[in-house]
N, C-alpha and C. Protein backbone atom coordinates (compact mmCIF):
# COMPACT_ATOMS: atom_id res chain seq x y z
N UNK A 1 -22.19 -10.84 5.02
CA UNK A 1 -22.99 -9.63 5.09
C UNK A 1 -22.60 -8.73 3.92
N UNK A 2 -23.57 -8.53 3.15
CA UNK A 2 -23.35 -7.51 1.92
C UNK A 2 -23.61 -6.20 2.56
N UNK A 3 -22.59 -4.98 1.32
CA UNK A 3 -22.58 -3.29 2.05
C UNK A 3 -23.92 -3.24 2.18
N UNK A 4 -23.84 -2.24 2.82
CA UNK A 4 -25.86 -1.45 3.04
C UNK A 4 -25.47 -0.13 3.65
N UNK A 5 -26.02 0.43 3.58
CA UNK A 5 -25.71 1.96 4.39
C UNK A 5 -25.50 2.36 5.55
N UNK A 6 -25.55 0.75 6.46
CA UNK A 6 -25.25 0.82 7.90
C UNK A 6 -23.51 0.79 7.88
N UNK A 7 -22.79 0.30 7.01
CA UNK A 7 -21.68 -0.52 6.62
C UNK A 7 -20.71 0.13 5.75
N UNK A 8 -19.41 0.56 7.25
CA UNK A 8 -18.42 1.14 6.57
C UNK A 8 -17.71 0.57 5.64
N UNK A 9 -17.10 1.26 4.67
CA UNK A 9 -16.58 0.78 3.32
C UNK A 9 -15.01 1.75 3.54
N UNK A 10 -14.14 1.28 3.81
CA UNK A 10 -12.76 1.89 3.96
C UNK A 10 -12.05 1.87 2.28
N UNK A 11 -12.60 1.81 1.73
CA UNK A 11 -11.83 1.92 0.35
C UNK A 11 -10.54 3.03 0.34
N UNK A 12 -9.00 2.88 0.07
CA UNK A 12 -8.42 3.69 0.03
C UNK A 12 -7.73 3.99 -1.41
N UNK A 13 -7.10 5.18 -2.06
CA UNK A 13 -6.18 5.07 -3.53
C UNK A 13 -4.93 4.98 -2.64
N UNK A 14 -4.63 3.70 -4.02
CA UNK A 14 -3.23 3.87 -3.70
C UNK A 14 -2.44 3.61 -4.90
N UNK A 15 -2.76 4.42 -6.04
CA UNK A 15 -2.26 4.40 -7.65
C UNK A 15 -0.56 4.20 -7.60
N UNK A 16 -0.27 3.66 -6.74
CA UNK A 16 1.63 3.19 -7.23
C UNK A 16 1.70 1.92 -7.52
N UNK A 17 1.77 1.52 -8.73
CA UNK A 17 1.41 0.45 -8.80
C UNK A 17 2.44 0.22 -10.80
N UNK A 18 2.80 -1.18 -10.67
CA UNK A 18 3.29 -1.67 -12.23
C UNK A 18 2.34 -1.17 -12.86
N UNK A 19 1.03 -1.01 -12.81
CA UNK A 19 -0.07 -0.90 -14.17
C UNK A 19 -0.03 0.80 -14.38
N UNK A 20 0.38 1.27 -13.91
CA UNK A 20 0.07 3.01 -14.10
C UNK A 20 1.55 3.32 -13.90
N UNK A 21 2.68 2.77 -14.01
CA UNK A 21 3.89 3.28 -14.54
C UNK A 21 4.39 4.53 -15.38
N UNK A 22 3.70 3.94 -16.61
CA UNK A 22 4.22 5.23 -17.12
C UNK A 22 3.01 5.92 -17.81
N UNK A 23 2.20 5.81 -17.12
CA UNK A 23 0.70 6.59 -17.51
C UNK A 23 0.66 8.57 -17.12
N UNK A 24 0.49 8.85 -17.99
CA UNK A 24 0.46 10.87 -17.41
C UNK A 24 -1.09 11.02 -17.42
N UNK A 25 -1.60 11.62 -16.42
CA UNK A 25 -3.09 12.74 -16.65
C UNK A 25 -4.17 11.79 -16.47
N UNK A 26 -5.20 11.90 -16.35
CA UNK A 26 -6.28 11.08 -16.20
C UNK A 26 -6.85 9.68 -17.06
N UNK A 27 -7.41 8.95 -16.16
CA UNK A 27 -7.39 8.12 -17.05
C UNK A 27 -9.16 8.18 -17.40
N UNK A 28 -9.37 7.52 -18.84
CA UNK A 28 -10.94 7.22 -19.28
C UNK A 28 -11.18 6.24 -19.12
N UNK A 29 -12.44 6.39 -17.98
CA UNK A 29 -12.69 5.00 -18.10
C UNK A 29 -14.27 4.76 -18.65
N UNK A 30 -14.56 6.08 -19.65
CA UNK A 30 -15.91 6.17 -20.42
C UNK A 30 -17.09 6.40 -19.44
N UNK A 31 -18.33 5.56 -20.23
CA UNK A 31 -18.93 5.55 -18.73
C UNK A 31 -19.00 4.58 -17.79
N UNK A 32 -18.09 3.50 -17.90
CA UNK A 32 -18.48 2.71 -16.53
C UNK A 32 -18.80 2.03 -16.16
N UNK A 33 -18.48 1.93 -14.52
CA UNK A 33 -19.61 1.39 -13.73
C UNK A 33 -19.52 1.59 -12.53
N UNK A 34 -20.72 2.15 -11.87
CA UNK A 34 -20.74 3.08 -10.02
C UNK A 34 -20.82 2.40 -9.53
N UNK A 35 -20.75 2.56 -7.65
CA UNK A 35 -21.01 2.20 -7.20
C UNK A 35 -20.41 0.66 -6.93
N UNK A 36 -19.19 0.59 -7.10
CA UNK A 36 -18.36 -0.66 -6.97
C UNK A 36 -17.17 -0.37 -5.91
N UNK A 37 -17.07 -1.04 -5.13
CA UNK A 37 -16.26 -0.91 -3.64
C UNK A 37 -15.38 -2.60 -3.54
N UNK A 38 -14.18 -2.15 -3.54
CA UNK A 38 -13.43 -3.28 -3.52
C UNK A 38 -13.29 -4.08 -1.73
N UNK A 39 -13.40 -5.24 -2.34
CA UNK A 39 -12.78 -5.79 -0.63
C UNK A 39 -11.90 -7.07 -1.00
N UNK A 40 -11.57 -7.71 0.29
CA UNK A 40 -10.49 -8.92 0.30
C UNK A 40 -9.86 -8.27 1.22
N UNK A 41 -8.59 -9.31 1.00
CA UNK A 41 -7.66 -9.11 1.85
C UNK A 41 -6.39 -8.52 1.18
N UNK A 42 -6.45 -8.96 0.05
CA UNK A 42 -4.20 -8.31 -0.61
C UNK A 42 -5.27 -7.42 -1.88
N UNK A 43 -6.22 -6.37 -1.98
CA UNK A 43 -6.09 -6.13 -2.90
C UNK A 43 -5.95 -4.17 -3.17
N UNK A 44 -5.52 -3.97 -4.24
CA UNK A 44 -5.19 -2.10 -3.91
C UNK A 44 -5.65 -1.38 -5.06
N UNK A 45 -6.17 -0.90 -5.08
CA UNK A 45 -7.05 -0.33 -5.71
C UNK A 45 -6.63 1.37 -6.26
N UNK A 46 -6.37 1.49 -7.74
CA UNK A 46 -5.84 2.56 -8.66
C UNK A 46 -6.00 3.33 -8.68
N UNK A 47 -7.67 3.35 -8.97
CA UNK A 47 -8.05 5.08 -9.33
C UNK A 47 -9.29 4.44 -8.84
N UNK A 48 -9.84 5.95 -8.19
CA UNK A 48 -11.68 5.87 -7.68
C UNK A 48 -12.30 7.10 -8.38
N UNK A 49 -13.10 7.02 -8.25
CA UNK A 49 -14.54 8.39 -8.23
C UNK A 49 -14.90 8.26 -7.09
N UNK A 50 -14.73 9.25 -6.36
CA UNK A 50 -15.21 9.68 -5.39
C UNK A 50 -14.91 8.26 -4.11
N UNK A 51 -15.72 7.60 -3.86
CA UNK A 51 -15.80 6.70 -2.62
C UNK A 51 -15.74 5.26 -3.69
N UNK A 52 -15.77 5.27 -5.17
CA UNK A 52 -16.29 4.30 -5.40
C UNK A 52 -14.86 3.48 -6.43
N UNK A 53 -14.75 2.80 -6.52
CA UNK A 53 -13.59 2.02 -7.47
C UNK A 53 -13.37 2.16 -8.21
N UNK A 54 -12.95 2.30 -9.04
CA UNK A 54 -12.64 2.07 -10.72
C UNK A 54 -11.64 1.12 -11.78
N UNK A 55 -10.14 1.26 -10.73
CA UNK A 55 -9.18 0.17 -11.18
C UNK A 55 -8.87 -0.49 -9.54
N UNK A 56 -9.20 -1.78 -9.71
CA UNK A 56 -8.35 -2.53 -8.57
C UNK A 56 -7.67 -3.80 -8.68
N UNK A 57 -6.91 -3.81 -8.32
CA UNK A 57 -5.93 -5.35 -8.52
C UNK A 57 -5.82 -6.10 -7.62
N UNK A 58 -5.96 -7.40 -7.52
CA UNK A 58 -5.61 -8.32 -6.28
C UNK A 58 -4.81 -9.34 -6.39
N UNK A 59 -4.43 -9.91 -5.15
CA UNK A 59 -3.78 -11.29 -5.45
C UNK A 59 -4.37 -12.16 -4.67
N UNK A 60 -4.51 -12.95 -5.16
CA UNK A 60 -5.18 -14.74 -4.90
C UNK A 60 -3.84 -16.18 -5.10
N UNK A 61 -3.36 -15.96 -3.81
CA UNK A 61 -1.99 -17.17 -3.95
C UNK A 61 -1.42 -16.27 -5.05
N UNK A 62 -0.71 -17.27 -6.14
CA UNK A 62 0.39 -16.90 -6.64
C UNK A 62 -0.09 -16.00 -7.92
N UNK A 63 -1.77 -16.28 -7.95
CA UNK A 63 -2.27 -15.26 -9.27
C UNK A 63 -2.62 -13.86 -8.68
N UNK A 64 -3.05 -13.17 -10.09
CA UNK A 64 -2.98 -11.61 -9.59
C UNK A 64 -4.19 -11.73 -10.85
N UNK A 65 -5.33 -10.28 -10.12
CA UNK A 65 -6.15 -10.01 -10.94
C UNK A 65 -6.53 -8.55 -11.28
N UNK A 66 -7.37 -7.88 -11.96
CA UNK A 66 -7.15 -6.79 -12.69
C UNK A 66 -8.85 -6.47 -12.70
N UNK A 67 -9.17 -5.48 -12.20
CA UNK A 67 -10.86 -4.67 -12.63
C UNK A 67 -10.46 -3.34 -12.85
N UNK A 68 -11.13 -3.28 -14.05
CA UNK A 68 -11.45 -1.89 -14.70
C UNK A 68 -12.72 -1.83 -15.00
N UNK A 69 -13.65 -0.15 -14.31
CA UNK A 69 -14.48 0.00 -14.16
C UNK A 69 -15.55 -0.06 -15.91
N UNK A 70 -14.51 0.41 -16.34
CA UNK A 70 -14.88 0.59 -17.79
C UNK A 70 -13.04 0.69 -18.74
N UNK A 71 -12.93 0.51 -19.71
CA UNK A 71 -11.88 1.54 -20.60
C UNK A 71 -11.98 1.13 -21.99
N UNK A 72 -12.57 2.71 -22.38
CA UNK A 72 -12.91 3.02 -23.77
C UNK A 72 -11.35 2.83 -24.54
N UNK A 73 -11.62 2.62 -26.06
CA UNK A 73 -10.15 2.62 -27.04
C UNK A 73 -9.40 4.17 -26.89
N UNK A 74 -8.51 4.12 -26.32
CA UNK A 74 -7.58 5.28 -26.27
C UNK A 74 -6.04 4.37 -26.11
N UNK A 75 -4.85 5.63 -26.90
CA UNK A 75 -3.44 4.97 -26.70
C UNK A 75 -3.33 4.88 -25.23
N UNK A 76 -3.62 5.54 -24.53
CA UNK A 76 -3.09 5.41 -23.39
C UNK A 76 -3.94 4.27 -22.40
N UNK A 77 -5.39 3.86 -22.81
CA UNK A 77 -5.80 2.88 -22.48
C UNK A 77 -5.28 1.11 -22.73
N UNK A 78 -4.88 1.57 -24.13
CA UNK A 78 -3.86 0.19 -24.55
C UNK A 78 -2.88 -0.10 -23.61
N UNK A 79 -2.02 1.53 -23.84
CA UNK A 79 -0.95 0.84 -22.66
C UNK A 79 -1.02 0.34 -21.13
N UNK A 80 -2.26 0.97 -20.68
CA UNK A 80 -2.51 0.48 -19.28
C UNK A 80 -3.47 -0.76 -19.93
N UNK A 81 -4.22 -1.77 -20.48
CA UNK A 81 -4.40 -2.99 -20.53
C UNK A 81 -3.35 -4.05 -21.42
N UNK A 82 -2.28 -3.34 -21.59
CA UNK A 82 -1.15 -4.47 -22.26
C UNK A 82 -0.32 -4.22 -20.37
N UNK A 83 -0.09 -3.45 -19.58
CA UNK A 83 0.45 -3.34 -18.61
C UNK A 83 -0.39 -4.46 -17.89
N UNK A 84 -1.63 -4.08 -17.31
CA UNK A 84 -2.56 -5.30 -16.70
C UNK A 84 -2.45 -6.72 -17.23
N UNK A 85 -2.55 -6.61 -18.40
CA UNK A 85 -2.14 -8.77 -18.57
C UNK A 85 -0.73 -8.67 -18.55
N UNK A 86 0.25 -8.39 -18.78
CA UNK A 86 1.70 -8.57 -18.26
C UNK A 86 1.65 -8.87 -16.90
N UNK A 87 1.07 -8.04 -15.52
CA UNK A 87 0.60 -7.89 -14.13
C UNK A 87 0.00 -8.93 -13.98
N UNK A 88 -0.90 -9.60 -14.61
CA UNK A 88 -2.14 -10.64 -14.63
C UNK A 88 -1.69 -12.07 -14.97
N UNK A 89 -0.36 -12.24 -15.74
CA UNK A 89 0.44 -13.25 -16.13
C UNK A 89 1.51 -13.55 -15.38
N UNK A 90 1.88 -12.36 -14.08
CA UNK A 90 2.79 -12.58 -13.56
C UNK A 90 4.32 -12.25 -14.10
N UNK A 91 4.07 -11.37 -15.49
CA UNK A 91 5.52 -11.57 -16.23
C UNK A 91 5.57 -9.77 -16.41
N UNK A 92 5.56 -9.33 -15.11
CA UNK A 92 6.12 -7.51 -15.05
C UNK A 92 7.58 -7.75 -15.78
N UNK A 93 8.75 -8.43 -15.44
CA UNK A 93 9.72 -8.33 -15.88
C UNK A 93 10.20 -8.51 -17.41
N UNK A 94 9.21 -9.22 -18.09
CA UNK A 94 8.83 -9.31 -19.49
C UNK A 94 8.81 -8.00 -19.99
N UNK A 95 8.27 -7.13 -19.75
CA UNK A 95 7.00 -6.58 -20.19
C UNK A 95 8.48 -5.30 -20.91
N UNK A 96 9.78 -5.15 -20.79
CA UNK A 96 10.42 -4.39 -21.51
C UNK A 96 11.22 -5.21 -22.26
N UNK A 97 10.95 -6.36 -22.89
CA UNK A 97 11.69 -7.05 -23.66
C UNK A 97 11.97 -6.19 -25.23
N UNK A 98 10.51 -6.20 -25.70
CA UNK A 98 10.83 -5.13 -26.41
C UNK A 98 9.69 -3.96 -26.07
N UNK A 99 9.90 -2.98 -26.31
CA UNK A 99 8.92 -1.93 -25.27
C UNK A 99 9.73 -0.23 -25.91
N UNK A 100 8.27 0.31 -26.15
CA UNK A 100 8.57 1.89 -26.21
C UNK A 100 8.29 2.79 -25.43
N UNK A 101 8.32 3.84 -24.73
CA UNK A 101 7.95 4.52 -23.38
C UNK A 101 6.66 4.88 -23.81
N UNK A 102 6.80 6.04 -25.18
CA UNK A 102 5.45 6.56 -25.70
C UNK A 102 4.28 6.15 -25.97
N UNK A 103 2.92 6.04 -24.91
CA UNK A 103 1.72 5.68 -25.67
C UNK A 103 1.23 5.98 -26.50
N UNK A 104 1.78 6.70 -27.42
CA UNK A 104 1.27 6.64 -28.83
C UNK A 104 2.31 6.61 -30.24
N UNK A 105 3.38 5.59 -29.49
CA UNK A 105 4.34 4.96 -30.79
C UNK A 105 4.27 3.41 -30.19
N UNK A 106 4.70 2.61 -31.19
CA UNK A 106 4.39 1.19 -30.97
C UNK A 106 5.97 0.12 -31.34
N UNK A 107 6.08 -0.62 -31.21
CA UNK A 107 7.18 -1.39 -31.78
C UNK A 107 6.78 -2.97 -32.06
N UNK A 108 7.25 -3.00 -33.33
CA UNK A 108 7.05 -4.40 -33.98
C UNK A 108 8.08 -5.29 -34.30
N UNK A 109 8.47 -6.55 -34.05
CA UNK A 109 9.73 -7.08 -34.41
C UNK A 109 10.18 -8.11 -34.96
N UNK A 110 10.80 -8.13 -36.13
CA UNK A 110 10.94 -9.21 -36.96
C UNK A 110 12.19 -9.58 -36.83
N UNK A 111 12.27 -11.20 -36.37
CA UNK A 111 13.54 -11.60 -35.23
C UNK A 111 13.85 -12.25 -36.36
N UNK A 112 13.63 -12.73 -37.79
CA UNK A 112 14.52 -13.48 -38.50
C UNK A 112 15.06 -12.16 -38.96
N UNK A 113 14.80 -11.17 -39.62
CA UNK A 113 16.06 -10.56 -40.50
C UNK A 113 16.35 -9.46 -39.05
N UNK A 114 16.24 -9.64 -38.08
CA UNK A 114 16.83 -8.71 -36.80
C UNK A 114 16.67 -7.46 -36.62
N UNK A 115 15.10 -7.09 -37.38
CA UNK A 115 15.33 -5.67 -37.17
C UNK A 115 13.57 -5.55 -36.31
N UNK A 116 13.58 -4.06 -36.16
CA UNK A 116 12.38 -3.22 -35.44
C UNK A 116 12.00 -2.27 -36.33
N UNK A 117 10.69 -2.20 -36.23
CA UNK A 117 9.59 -1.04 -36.40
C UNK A 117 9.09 -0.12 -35.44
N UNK A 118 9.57 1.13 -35.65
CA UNK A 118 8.91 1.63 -34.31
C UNK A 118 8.12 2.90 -34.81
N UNK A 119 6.58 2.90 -34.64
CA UNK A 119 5.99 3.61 -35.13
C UNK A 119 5.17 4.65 -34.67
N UNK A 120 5.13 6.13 -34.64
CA UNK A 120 4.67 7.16 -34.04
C UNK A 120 3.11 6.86 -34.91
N UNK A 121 2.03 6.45 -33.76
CA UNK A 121 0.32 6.14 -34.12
C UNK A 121 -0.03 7.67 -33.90
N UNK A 122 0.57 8.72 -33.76
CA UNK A 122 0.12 9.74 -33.61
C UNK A 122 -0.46 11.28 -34.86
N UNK A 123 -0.61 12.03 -34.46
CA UNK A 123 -0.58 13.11 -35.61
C UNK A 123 0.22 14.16 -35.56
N UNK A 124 0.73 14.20 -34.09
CA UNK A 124 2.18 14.90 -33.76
C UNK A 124 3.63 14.49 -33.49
N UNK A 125 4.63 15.24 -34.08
CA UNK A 125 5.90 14.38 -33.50
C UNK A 125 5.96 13.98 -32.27
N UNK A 126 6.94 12.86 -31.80
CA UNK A 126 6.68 12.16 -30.83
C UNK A 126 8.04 11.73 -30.52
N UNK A 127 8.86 12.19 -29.21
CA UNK A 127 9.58 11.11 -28.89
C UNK A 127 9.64 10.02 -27.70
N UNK A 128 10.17 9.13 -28.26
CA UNK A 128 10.16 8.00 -27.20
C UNK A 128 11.38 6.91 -27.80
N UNK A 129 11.48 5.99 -26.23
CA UNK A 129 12.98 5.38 -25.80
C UNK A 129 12.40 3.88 -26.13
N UNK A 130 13.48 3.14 -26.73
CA UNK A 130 13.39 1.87 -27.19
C UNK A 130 14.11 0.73 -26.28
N UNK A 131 13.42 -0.11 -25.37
CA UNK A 131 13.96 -1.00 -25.06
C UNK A 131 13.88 -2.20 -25.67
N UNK A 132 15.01 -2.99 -25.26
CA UNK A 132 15.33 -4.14 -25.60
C UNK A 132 15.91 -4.71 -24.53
N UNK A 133 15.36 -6.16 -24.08
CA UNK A 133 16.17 -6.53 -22.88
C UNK A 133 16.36 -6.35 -21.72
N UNK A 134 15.33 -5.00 -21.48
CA UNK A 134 15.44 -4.18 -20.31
C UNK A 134 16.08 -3.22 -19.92
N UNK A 135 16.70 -3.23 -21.41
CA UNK A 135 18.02 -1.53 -21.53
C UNK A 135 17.41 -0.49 -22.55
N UNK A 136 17.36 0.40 -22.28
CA UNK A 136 17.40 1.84 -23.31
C UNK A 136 18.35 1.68 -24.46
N UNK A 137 17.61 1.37 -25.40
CA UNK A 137 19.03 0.99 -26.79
C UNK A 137 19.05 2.16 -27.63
N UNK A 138 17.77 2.28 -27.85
CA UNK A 138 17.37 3.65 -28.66
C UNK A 138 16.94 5.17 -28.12
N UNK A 139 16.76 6.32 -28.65
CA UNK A 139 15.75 7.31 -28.08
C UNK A 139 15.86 8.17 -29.60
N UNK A 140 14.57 8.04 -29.78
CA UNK A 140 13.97 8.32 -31.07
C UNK A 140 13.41 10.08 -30.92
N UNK A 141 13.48 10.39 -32.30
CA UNK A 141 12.29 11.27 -32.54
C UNK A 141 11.76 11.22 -33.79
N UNK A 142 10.39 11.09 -33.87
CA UNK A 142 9.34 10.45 -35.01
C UNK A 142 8.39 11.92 -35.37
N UNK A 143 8.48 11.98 -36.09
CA UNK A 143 7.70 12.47 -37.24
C UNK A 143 6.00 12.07 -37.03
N UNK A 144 5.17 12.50 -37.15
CA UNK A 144 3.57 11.84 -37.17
C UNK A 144 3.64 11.14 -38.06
N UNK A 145 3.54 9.95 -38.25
CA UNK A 145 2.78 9.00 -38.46
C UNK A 145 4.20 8.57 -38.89
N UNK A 146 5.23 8.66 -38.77
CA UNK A 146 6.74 8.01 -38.95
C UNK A 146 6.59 6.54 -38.99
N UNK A 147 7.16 5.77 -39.32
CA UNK A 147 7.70 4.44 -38.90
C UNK A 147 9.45 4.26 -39.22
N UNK A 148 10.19 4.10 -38.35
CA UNK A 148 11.78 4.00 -38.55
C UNK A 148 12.09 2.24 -38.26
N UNK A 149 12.89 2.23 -39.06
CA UNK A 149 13.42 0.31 -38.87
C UNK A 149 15.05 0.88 -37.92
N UNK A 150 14.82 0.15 -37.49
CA UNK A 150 16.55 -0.07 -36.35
C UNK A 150 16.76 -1.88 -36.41
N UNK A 151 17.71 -1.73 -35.72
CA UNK A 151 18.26 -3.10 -35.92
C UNK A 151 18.17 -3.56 -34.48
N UNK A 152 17.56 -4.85 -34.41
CA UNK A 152 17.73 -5.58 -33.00
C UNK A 152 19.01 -6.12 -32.53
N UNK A 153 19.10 -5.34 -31.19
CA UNK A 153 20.77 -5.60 -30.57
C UNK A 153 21.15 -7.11 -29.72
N UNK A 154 19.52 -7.55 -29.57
CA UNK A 154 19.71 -9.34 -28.97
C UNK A 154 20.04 -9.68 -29.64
């Protein structure tokens, strides 16, 4: 039986979740798409408009899946869809191997001569914490449009 207007729809938020970690303030999800109501059985659902869905995640056996209603290019959209396929691959614990807190500095890493790039994409100074390994190695402060080399501690 598909919804119809006879047909309660219990949709609840429940935004605690790996994918919105370290996300601040609203998210864009441009314009969209309405009128989408999640169901199943294991799945929880992020952010709504009003009665209607926007981010929901599920699991199916040992996979996990990811809907976003829409999401336009923003830093902070990157970081919540590099968060979702980490979530979607099953590899959350990966996901601070190498890793910067700030959505709008980045880190790049060149494992033969052992060092990092860590670069403020912004137009204002910016700080943010450098993991490696799953530890806080660094905590930076960048300059707009900075890029600093550090040395990799693996």
């Amino acid at each position: 039986m598909c919804f119809s207007l006879n047909t309660d729809k219990y949709n609840e938020l429940d935004a605690n979740h790996f994918i919105l970690e370290d996300i601040e303030g609203e998210i864009d999800f441009g314009e969209g798409t309405s009128r989408v109501y999640a169901q199943g059985k294991n799945y929880q659902i992020l952010a709504m408009d009003g009665e209607y869905s926007q981010m929901v995640v599920n699991e199916y056996g040992k996979g996990h899946s990811v809907y976003f209603a829409g999401l336009p290019y923003s830093p902070q959209n990157c970081r919540i869809l590099l968060r979702a396929i980490y979530y979607a691959a099953g590899m959350e614990k990966e996901m601070k191997h190498y890793y910067v807190t700030n959505v709008d500095t980045e880190v790049t890493v060149f494992p033969k001569s052992k060092k990092i790039a860590v670069i403020n994409n912004s137009s204002e100074a910016r700080h943010t914490d450098v993991y490696i390994n799953g530890n806080c190695v660094y905590e930076l402060d960048l300059e707009p449009g900075e890029m600093r080399w550090v040395d990799d501690v693996e």
